[in-house]
Protein backbone atom coordinates (compact mmCIF):
# COMPACT_ATOMS: atom_id res chain seq x y z
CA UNK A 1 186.58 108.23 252.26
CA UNK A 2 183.10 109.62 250.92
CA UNK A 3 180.70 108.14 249.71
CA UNK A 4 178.98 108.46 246.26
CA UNK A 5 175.30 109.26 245.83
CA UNK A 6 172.84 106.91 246.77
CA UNK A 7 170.89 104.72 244.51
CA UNK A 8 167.74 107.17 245.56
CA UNK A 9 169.99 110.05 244.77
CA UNK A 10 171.13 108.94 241.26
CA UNK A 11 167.10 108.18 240.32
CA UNK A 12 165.90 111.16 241.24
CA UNK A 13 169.07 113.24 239.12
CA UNK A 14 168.17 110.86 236.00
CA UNK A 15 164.24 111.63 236.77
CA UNK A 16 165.21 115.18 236.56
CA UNK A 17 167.17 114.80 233.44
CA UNK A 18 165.27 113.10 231.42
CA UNK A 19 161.98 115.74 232.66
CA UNK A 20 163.69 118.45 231.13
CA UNK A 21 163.89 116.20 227.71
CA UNK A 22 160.44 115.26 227.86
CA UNK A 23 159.56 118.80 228.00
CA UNK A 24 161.91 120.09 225.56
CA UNK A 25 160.40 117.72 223.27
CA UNK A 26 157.10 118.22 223.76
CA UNK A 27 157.12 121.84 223.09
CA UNK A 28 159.10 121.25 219.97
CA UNK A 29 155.91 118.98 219.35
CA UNK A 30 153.49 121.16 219.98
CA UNK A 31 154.92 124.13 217.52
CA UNK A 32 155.43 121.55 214.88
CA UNK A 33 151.77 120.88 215.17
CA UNK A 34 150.33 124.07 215.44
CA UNK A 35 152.12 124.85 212.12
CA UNK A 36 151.95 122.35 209.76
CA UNK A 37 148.99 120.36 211.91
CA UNK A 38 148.59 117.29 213.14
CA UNK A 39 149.42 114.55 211.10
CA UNK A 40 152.76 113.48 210.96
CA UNK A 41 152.67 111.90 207.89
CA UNK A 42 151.71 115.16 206.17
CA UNK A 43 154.36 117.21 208.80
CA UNK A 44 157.86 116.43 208.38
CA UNK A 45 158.66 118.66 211.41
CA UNK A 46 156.13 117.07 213.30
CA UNK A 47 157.21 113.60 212.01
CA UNK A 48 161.07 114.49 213.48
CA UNK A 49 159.63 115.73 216.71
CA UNK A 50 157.69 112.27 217.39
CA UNK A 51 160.58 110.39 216.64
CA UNK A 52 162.61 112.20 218.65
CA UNK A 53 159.60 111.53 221.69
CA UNK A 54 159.73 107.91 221.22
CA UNK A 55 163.30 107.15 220.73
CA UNK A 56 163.44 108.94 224.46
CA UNK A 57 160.89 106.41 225.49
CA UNK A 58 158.35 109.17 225.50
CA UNK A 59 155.07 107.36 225.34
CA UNK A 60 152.29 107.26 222.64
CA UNK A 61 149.86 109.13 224.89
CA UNK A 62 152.48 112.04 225.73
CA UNK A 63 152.74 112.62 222.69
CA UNK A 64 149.15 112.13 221.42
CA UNK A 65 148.37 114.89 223.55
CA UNK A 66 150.71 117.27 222.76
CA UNK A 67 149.68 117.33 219.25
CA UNK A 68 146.01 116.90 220.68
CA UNK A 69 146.53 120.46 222.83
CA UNK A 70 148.68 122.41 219.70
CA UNK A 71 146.22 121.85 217.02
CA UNK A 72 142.79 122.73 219.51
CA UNK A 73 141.36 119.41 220.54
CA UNK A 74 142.72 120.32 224.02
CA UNK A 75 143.17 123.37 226.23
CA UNK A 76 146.64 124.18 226.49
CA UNK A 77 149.89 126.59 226.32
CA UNK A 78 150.75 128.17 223.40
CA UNK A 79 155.02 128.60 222.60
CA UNK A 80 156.61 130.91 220.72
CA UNK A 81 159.75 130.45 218.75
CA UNK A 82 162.55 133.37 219.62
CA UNK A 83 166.34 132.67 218.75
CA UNK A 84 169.28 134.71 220.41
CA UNK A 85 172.79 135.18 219.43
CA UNK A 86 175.55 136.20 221.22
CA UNK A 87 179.44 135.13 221.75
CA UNK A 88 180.77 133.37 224.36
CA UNK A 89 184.47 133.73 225.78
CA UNK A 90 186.87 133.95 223.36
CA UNK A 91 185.22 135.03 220.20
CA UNK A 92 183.13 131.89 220.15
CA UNK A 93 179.66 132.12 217.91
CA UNK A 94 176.71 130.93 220.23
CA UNK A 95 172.98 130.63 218.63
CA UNK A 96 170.17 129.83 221.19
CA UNK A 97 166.69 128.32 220.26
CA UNK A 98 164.28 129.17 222.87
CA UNK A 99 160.19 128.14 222.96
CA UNK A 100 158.56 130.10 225.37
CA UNK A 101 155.38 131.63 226.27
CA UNK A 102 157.15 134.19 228.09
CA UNK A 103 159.87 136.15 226.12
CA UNK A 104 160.58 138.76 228.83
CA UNK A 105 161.42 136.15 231.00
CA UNK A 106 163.61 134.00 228.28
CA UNK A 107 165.55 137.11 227.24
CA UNK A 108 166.44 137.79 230.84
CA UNK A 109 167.84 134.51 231.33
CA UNK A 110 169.69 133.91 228.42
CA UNK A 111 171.33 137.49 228.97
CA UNK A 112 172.60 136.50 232.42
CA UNK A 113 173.60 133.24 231.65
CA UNK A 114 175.87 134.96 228.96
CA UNK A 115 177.00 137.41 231.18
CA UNK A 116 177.65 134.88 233.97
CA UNK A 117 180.44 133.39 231.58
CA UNK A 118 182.10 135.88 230.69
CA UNK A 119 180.29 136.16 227.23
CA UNK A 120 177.30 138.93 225.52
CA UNK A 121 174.12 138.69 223.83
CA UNK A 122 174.03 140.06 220.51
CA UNK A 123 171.79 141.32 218.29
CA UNK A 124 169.35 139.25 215.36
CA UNK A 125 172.10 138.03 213.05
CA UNK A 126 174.90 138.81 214.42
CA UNK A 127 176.05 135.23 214.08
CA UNK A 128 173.66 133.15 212.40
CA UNK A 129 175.34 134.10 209.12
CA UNK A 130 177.97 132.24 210.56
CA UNK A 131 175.99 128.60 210.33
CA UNK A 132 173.92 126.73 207.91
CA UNK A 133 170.78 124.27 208.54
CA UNK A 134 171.50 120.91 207.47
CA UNK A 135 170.13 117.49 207.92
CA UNK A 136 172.76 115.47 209.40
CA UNK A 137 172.26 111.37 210.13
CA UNK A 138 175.18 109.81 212.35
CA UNK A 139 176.44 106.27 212.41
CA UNK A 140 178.76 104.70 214.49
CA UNK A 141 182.07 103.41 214.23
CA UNK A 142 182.01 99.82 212.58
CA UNK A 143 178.95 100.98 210.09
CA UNK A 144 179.24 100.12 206.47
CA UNK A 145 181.09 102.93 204.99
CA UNK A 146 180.53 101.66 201.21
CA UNK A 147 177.07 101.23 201.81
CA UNK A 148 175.96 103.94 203.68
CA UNK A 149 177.36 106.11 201.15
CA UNK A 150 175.60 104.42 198.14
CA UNK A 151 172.29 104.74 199.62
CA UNK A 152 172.36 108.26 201.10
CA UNK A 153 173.59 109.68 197.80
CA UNK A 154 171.34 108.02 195.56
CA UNK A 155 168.36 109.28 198.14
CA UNK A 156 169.68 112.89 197.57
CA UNK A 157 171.99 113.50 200.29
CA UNK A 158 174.65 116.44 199.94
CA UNK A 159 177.73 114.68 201.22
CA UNK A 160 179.31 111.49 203.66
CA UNK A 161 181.98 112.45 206.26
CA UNK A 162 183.73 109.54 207.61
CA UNK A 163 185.53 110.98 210.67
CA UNK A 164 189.04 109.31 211.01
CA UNK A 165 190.06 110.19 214.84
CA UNK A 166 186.78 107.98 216.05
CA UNK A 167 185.09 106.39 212.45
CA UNK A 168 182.16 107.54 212.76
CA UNK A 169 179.69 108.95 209.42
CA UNK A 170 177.96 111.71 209.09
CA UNK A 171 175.34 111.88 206.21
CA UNK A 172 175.01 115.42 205.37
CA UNK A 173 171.80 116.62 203.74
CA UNK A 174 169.42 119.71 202.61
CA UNK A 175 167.17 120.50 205.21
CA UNK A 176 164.22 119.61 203.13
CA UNK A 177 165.75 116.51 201.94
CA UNK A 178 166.10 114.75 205.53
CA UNK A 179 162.76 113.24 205.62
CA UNK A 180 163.53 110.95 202.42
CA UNK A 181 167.79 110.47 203.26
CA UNK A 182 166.36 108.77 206.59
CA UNK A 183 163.84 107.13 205.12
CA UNK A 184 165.51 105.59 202.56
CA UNK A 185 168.68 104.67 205.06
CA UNK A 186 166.31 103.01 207.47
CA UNK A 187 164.37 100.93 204.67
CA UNK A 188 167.94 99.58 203.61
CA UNK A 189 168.14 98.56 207.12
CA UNK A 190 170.79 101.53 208.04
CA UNK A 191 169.02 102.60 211.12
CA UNK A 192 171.39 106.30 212.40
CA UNK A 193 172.01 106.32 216.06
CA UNK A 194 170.85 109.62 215.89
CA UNK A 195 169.44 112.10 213.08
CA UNK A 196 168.35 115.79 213.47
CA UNK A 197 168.59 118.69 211.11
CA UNK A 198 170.47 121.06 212.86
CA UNK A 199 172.74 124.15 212.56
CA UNK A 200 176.22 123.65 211.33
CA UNK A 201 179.01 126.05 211.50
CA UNK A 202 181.11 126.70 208.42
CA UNK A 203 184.40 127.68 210.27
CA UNK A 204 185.24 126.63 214.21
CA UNK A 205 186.45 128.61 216.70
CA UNK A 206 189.50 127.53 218.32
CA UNK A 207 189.64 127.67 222.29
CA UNK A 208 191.21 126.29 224.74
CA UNK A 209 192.35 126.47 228.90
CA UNK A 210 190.48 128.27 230.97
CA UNK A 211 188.65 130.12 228.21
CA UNK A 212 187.26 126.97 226.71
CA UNK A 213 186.08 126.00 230.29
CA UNK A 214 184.05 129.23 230.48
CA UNK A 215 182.53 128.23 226.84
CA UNK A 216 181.64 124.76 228.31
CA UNK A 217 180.13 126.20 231.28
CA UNK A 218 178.12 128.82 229.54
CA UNK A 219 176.82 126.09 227.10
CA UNK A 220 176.15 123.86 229.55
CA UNK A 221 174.04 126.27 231.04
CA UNK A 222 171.82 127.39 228.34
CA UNK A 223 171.39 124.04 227.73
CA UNK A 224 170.14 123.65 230.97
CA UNK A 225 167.37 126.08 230.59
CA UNK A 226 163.66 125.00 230.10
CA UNK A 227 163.21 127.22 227.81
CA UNK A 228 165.92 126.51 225.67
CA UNK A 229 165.76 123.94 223.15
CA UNK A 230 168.92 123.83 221.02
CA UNK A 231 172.18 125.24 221.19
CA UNK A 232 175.14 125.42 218.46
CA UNK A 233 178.53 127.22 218.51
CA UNK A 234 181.27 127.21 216.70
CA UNK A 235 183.44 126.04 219.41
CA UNK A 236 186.54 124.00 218.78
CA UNK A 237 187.92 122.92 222.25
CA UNK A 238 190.59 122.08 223.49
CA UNK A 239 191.13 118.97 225.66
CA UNK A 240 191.32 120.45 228.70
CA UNK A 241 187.76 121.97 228.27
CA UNK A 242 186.11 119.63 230.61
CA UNK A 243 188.77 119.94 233.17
């Protein structure tokens, strides 16, 4: 009978792991920074980026210098934004948001990783005009449905989803009203288990078999990447994706 992975094993995985966050977030720090400077109170970018830092138990320091190196205080790397679209198996609308300081070597990787799974870049907009940025606030199952919806559409939200296979919400909102929807939620004591504004796709893309386990593994994948900070799709799979 074998044997799972050792305590030492399992610590040094979840060390890894949450690395690759840490750095993921601190670049998305630093660009926030370098554009809109330093204070987050004056930044909404920059104020979503910190949050994100310290709800991953990133500490005040981290963080402090991030912003510290973007903005000039401190010597540092500078990141560029670069997004690439492709389609993975199946017909399946992939966007990837990189920050590098190397593009050559970004492109490169992202292209294999595509082609790994079966899938191919494609060119600036191929699929983008295929999603729209929105703010989107999520609350568990169990959250005050009446509630939640009073305050996030009196704070300017666009719309509540109340998902009936698992009861979850999701607040929807305008990209540049998601600073003031989570504000106003968390004042009225409706903290989200997670918030982000993020890319949304306006139709899905129905997969499943072994061609939705090629779209998990490419996604996977590119998530994987240090360069790579988000990815969306359009992906709707099938149960038997994670086989």
């Amino acid at each position: 009978m074998g044997r799972g992975p050792s305590i030492e094993a399992r610590k040094n995985a979840e060390d890894a792991r949450r690395g690759k966050i840490f750095t993921k977030i601190i670049r998305e720090i630093s660009v926030a920074a370098r554009r809109g400077g330093g204070d987050p109170n004056g930044n909404p970018a920059l104020r979503t980026a910190v949050d994100k830092g310290l709800s991953a138990n990133m500490s005040k320091d981290v963080i402090e210098r991030a912003i510290k190196k973007a903005t000039g205080a401190l010597e540092g790397v500078e990141y560029e934004e670069v997004r690439y679209e492709g389609y993975a198996p199946g017909g399946v609308a992939v966007i990837v948001d990189c920050l590098t300081d190397n593009k050559v070597r970004t492109v490169a990787d992202v292209r294999h990783a595509f082609s790994k799974f079966g899938g191919n870049l494609g060119t600036d907009g191929s699929v983008s005009f295929m999603f729209a940025k929105r703010g989107v606030l999520w609350f568990e199952a169990g959250s005050d449905e009446e509630k939640i919806t009073e305050v996030a559409i009196d704070a300017g939200a666009d719309d509540v989803v109340v998902y009936p296979d698992d009861g979850s919400i999701d607040v929807l909102t305008a990209p540049d009203a998601f600073a003031a929807v989570k504000a106003a939620m968390e004042a009225a004591g409706l903290a989200p288990g997670q918030a982000e504004v993020t890319f949304r796709a306006d139709n899905t893309s129905a997969v499943d078999g072994e061609t939705a386990q090629q779209v998990v593994k490419l996604l996977n994948w590119l998530e994987d990447m240090d360069d790579v900070q988000n990815v969306y799709s359009n992906a709707d799979l099938g149960e038997d994706a994670y086989a």
